[in-house]
Protein backbone atom coordinates (compact mmCIF):
# COMPACT_ATOMS: atom_id res chain seq x y z
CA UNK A 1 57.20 23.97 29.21
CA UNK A 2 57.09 25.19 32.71
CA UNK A 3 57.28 22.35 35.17
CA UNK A 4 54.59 21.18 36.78
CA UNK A 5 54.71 19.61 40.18
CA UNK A 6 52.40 16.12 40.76
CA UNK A 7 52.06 16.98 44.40
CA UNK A 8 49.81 13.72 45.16
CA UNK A 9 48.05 10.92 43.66
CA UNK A 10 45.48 8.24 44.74
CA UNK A 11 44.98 4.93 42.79
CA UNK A 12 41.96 2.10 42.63
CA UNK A 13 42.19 -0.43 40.42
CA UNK A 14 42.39 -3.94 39.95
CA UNK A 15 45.85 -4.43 41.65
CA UNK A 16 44.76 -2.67 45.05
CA UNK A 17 42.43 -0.33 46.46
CA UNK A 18 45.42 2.52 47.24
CA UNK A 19 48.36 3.38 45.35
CA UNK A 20 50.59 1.83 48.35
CA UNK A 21 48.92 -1.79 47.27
CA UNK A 22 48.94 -1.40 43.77
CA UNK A 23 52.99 -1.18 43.86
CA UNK A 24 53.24 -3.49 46.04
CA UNK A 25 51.17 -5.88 44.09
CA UNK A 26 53.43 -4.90 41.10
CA UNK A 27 56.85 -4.84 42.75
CA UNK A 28 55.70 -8.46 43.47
CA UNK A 29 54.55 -9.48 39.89
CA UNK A 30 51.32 -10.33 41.05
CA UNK A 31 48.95 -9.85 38.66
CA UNK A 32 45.37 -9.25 39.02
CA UNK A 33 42.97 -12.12 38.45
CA UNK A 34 40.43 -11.28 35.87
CA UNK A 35 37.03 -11.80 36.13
CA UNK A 36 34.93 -12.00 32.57
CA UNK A 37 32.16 -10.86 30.44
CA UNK A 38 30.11 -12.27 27.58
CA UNK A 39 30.40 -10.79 23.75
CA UNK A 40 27.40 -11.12 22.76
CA UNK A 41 28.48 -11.66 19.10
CA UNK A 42 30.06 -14.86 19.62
CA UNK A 43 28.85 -15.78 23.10
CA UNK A 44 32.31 -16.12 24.29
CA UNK A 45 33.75 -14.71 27.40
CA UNK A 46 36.41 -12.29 27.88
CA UNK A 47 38.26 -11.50 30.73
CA UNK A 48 38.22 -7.75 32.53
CA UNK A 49 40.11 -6.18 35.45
CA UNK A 50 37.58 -5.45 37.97
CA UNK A 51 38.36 -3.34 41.14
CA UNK A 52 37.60 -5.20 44.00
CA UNK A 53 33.63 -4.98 45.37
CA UNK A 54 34.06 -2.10 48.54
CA UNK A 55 30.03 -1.16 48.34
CA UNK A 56 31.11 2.64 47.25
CA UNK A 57 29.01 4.03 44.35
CA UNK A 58 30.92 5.92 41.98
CA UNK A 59 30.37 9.49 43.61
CA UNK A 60 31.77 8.33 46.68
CA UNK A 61 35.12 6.65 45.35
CA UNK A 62 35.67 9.86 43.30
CA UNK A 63 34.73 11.92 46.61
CA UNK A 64 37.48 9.32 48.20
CA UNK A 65 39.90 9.61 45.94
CA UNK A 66 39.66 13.92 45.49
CA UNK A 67 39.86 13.51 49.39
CA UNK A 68 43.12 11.47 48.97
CA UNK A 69 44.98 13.68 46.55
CA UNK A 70 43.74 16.59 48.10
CA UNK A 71 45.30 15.46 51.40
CA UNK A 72 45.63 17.93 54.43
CA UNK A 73 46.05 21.20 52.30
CA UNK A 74 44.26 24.02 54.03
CA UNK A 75 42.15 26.62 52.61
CA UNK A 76 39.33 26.37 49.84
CA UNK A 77 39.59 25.24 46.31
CA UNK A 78 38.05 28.60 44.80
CA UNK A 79 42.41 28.84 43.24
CA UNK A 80 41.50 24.67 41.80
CA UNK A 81 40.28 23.78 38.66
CA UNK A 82 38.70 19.90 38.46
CA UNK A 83 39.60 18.52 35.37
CA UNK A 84 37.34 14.97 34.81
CA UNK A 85 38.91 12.18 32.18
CA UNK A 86 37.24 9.38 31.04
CA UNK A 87 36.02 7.87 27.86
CA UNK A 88 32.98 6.35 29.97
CA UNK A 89 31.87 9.30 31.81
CA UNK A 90 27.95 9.67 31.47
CA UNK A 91 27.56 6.14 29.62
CA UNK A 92 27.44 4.26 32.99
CA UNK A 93 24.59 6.54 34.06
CA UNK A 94 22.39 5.77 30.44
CA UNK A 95 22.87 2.25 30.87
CA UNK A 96 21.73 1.55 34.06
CA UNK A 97 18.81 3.95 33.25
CA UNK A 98 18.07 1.95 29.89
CA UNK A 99 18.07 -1.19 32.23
CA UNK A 100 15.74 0.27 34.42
CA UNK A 101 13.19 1.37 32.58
CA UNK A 102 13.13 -1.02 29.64
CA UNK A 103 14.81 1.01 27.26
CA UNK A 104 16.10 4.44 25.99
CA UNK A 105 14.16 7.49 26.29
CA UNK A 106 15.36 10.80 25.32
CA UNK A 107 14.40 12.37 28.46
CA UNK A 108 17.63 10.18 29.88
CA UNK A 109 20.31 12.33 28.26
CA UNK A 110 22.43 14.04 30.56
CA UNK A 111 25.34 16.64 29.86
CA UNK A 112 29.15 15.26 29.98
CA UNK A 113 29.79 17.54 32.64
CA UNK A 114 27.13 16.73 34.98
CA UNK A 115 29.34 14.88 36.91
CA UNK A 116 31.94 17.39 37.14
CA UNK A 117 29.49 20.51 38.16
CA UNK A 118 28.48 18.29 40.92
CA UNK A 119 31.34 17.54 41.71
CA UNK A 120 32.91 21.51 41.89
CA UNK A 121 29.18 23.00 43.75
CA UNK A 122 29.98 20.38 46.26
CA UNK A 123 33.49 20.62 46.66
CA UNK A 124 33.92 24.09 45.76
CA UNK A 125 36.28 23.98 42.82
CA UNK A 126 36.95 27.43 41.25
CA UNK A 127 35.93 25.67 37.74
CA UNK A 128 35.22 21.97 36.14
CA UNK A 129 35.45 20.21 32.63
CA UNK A 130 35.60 16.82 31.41
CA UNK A 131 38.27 15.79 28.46
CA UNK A 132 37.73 13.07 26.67
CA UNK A 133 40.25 11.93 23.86
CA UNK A 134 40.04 8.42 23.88
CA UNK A 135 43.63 6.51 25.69
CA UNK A 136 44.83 9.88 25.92
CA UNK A 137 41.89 11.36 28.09
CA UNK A 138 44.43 11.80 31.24
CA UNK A 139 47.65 12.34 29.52
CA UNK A 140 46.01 15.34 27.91
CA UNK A 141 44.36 16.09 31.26
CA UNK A 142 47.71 16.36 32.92
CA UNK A 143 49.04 18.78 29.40
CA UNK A 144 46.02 20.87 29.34
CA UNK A 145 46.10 21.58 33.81
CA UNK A 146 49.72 21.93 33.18
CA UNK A 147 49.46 24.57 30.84
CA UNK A 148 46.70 26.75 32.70
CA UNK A 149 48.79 26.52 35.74
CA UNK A 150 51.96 28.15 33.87
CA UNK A 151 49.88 30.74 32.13
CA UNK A 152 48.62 31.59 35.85
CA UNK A 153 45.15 30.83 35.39
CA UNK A 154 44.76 28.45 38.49
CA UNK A 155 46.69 28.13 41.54
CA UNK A 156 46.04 24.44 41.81
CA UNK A 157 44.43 22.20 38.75
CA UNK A 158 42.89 18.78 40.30
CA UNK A 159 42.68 15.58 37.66
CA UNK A 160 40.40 13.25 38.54
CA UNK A 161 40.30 10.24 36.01
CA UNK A 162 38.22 7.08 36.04
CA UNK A 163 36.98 3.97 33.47
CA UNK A 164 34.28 2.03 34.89
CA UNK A 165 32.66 -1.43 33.23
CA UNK A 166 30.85 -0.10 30.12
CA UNK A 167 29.16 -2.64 28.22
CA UNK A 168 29.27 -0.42 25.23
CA UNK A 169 33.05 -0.41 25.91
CA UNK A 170 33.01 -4.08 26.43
CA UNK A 171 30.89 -5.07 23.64
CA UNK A 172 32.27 -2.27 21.12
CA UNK A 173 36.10 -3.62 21.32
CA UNK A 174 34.83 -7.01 21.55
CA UNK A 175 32.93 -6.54 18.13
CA UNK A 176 36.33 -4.99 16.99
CA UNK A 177 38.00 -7.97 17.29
CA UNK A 178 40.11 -6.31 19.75
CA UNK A 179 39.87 -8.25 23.08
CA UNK A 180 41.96 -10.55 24.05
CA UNK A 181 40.18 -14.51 24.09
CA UNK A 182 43.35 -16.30 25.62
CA UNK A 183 43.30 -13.83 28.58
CA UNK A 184 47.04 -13.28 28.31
CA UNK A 185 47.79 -9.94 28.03
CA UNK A 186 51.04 -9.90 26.12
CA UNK A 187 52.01 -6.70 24.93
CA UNK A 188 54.40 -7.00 22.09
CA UNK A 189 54.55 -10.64 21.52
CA UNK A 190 54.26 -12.05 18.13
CA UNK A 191 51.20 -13.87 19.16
CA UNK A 192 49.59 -11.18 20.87
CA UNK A 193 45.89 -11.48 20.96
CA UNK A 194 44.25 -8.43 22.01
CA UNK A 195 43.91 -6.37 25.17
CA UNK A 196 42.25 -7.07 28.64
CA UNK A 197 40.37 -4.01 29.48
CA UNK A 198 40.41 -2.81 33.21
CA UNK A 199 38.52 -0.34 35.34
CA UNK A 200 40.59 2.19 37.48
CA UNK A 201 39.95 5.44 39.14
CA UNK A 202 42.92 7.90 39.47
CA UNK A 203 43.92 11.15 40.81
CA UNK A 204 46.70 14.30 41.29
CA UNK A 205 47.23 17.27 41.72
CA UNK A 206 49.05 20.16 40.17
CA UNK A 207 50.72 23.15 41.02
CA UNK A 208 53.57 25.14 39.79
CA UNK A 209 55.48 24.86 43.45
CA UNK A 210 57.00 21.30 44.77
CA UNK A 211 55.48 21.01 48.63
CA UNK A 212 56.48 19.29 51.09
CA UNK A 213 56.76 15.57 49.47
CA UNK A 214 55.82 15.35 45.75
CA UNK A 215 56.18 12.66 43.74
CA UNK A 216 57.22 14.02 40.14
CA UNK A 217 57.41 16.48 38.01
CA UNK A 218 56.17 16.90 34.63
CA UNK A 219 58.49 18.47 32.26
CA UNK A 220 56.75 18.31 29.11
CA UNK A 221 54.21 16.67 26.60
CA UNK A 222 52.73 16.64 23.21
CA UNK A 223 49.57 15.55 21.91
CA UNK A 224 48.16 15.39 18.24
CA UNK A 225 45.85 13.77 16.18
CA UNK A 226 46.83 11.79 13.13
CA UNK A 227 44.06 12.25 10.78
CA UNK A 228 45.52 9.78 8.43
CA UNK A 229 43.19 7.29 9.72
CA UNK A 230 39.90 7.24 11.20
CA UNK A 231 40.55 4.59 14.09
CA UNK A 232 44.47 4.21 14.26
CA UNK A 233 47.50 5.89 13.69
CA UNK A 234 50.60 4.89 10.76
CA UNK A 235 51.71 2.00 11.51
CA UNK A 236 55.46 2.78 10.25
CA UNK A 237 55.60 4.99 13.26
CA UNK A 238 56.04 8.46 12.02
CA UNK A 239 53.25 9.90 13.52
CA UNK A 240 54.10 8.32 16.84
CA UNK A 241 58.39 9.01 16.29
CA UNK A 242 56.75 13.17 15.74
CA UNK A 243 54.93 13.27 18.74
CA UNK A 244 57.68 11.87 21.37
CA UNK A 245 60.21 14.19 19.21
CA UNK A 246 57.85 16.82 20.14
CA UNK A 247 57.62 15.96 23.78
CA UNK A 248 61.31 15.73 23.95
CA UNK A 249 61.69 19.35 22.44
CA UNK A 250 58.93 20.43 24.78
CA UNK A 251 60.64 19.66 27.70
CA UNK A 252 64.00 20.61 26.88
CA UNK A 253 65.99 17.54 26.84
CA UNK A 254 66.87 14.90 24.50
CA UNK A 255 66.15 11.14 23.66
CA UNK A 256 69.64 10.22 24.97
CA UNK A 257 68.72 11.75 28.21
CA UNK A 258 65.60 9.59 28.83
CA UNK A 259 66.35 6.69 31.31
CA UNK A 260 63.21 4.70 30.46
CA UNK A 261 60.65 4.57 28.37
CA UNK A 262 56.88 3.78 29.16
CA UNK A 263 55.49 2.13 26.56
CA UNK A 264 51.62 2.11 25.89
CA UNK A 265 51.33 -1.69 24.78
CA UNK A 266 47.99 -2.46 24.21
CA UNK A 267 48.57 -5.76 22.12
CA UNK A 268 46.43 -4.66 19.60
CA UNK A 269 48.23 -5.76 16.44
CA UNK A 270 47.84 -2.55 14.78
CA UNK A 271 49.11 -0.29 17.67
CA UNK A 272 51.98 -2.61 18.70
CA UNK A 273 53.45 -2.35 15.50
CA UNK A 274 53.22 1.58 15.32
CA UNK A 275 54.55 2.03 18.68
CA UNK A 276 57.53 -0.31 17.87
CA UNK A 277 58.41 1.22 14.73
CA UNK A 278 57.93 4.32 16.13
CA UNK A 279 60.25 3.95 19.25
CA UNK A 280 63.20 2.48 16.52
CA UNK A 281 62.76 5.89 14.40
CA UNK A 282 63.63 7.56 17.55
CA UNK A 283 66.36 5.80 19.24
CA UNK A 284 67.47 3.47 16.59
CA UNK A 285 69.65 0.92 18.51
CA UNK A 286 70.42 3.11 21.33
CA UNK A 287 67.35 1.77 23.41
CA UNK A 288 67.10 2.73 26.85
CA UNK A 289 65.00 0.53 28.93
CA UNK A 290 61.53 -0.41 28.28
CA UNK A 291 58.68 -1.33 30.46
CA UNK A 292 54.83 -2.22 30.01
CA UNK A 293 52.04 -1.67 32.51
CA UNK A 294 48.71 -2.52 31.20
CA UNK A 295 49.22 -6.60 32.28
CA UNK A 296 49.10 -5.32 35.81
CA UNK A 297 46.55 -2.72 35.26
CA UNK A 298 44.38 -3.80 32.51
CA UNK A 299 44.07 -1.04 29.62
CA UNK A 300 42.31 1.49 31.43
CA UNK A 301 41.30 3.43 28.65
CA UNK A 302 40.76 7.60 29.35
CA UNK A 303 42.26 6.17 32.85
CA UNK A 304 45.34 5.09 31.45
CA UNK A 305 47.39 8.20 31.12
CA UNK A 306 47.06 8.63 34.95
CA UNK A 307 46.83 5.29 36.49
CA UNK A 308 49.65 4.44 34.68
CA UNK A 309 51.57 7.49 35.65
CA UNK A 310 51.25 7.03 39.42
CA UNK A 311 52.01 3.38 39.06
CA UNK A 312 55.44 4.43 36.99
CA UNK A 313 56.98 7.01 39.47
CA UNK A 314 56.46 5.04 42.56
CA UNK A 315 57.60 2.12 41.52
CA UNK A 316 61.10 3.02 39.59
CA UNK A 317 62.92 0.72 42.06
CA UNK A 318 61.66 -2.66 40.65
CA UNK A 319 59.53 -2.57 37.75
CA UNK A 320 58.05 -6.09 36.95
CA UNK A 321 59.75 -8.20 33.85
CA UNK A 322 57.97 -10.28 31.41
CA UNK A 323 58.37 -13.92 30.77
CA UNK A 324 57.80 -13.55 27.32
CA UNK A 325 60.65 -10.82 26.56
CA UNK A 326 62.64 -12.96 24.56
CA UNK A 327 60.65 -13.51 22.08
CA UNK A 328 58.81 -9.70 21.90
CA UNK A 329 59.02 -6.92 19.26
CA UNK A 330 61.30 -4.49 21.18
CA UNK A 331 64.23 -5.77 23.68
CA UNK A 332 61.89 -5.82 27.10
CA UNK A 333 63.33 -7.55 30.35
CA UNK A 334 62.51 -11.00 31.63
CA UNK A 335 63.94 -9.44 35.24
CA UNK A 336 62.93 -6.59 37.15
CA UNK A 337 64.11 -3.86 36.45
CA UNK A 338 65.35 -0.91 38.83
CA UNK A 339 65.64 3.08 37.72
CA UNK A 340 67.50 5.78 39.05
CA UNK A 341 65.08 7.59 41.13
CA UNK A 342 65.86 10.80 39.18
CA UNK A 343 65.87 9.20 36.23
CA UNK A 344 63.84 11.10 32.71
CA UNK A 345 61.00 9.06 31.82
CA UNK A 346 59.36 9.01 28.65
CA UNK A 347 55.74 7.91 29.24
CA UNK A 348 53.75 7.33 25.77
CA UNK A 349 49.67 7.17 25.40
CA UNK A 350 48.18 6.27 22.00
CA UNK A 351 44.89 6.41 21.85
CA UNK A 352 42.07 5.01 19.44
CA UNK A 353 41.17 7.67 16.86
CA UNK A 354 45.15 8.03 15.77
CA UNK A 355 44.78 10.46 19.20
CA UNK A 356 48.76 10.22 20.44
CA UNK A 357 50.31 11.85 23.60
CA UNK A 358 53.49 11.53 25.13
CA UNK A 359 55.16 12.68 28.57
CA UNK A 360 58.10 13.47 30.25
CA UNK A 361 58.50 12.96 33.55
CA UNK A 362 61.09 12.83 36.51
CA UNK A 363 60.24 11.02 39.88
CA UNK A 364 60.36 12.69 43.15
CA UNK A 365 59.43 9.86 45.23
CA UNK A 366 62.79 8.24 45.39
CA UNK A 367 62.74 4.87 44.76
CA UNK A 368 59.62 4.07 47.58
CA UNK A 369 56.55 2.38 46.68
């Protein structure tokens, strides 16, 4: 694949309200303090990762954040193409209409891309979608603006990608079993109990040339579906061990290149054990380091694949350890953990449906929060 230049990106989520605070936050290993929601099933709480209250309604943080990564760049957008990921998207909207008038009426239905043709008439975007794939919503965002830049369709592709509360998220992973009742979001541990969900709002963009200070390039990615399954992928890991193969060849380089890998780690049991057996097909016992996000982020959902992204290549200079490593599925660090700045980074996404993605990055940023 060509590479693709990440020129800028802009972060909310639960560990700050910029992308500045957010590694700061994680450089420190402070992590966010949930607040909760009730499942209705069992009348229990469960915890979620909440950005902080700063009175902006959703169309003015994504105007904020499309402001941030657009940055000082002069001219119009009629060379950009928005590209919108989310697994919530017009679901927010529905339930807050429901709410309001006492239940659902057809007449509430809106389009999945209402959002994004407001958002490119007001801006002035050349063209808008919306992608949504599940976990792998922005990863495949990233693939799919990478791909129309190299083919010269767009001089610039803009992803904007955001997971707000959902109760039918909430509720629907809660009824899954899936949600984590301790609150500790352990990725990997033999005891793992579930995720933490978290809501996050994320953006880049793309373009074919570095400018003046990017912060990575993307060398390469694959996504695919594994239809063995209606809700998760094979747990022995082939279908994951494929996929980061096929990111590997995509980019051009090879699994003894990669400096550190990204794991997705939603402490699902399920998708833990996939992504672990997965990994081992590929490296065997060569392991290169390994690091875990989602306890500092939540599990962002069709956020992740961005949020997470931004988070990784600022931060390669101390990523957070865990103080359960010992005792997890694949050799993780109790300490920090510091990266070459130039370092190949394998950054996996696998998503409910058996939807997988993986990336290949390198950081420009240096090693700079």
């Amino acid at each position: 694949m060509t590479p693709i230049y990440l020129q800028r990106g802009a972060l909310h989520s639960a560990l700050g309200a910029d992308l500045r605070a957010a590694g700061a936050a994680l450089q420190h290993g402070q992590l966010p303090v949930p607040g909760s929601f009730l499942l209705h099933e069992l009348q229990q709480p469960r915890p979620y990762l909440a950005v902080g209250d700063s009175g902006e309604s959703r169309e003015q943080r994504c105007d904020r954040l499309l402001g941030e990564a657009l940055g000082d760049m002069p001219g119009g957008l009629d060379d950009c193409l928005l590209i919108i990921t989310s697994t919530s998207l017009d679901i927010n909207d529905l339930e807050q209409l429901t709410a309001a008038k006492g239940g659902f009426h057809t007449e509430h239905s809106t389009t999945l891309d209402l959002l994004a043709d407001n958002l490119r008439q007001r801006w002035g975007f050349a063209d808008a979608f919306t992608l949504n794939t599940a976990c792998t919503s922005a990863a495949n965002g990233l693939l799919y603006g990478a791909r129309m830049l190299a083919a010269g369709l767009y001089e610039r592709v803009l992803v904007l990608a955001f997971e707000t509360p959902s109760a039918i998220a909430q509720q629907g992973f809660g009824a899954l079993d899936l949600t984590s009742p301790s609150g500790a979001y352990r990725p990997f541990h033999p005891q793992r109990d579930g995720l933490i969900l978290g809501e996050a709002y994320a953006a880049t963009l793309l373009s074919r040339e570095p400018g003046a200070a990017p912060l990575a390039r993307l060398l390469g990615g694959f996504s695919a579906c594994d239809t063995s399954n209606l809700t998760t992928t094979r747990e022995d890991g082939s279908h994951i061990d494929w996929v980061m193969r096929e990111a590997l060849r995509n980019a051009g380089v090879s699994a003894e290149q990669i400096g550190l890998v990204k794991l997705h780690g939603t402490a699902t049991g399920a998708n833990d054990r996939a992504e672990s057996n997965g990994v081992r097909l590929l490296f065997g016992d060569a392991l290169p380091p390994l690091c875990v996000l989602k306890p500092w982020l939540g599990h962002t959902l069709g956020a992740c694949g961005l949020s997470e992204t931004l988070l990784l290549v600022n931060n390669l200079a101390s990523l957070p350890g865990l103080d359960y490593a010992a005792e997890a599925l694949l050799p993780l660090s109790a300490q920090p953990t510091s990266i070459a700045a130039d370092s190949l980074l394998l950054a996996n996404f696998f998503g409910f449906g058996g939807n997988n993605a993986s990336l290949i990055l390198q950081s420009c940023a240096g090693n700079e929060a």
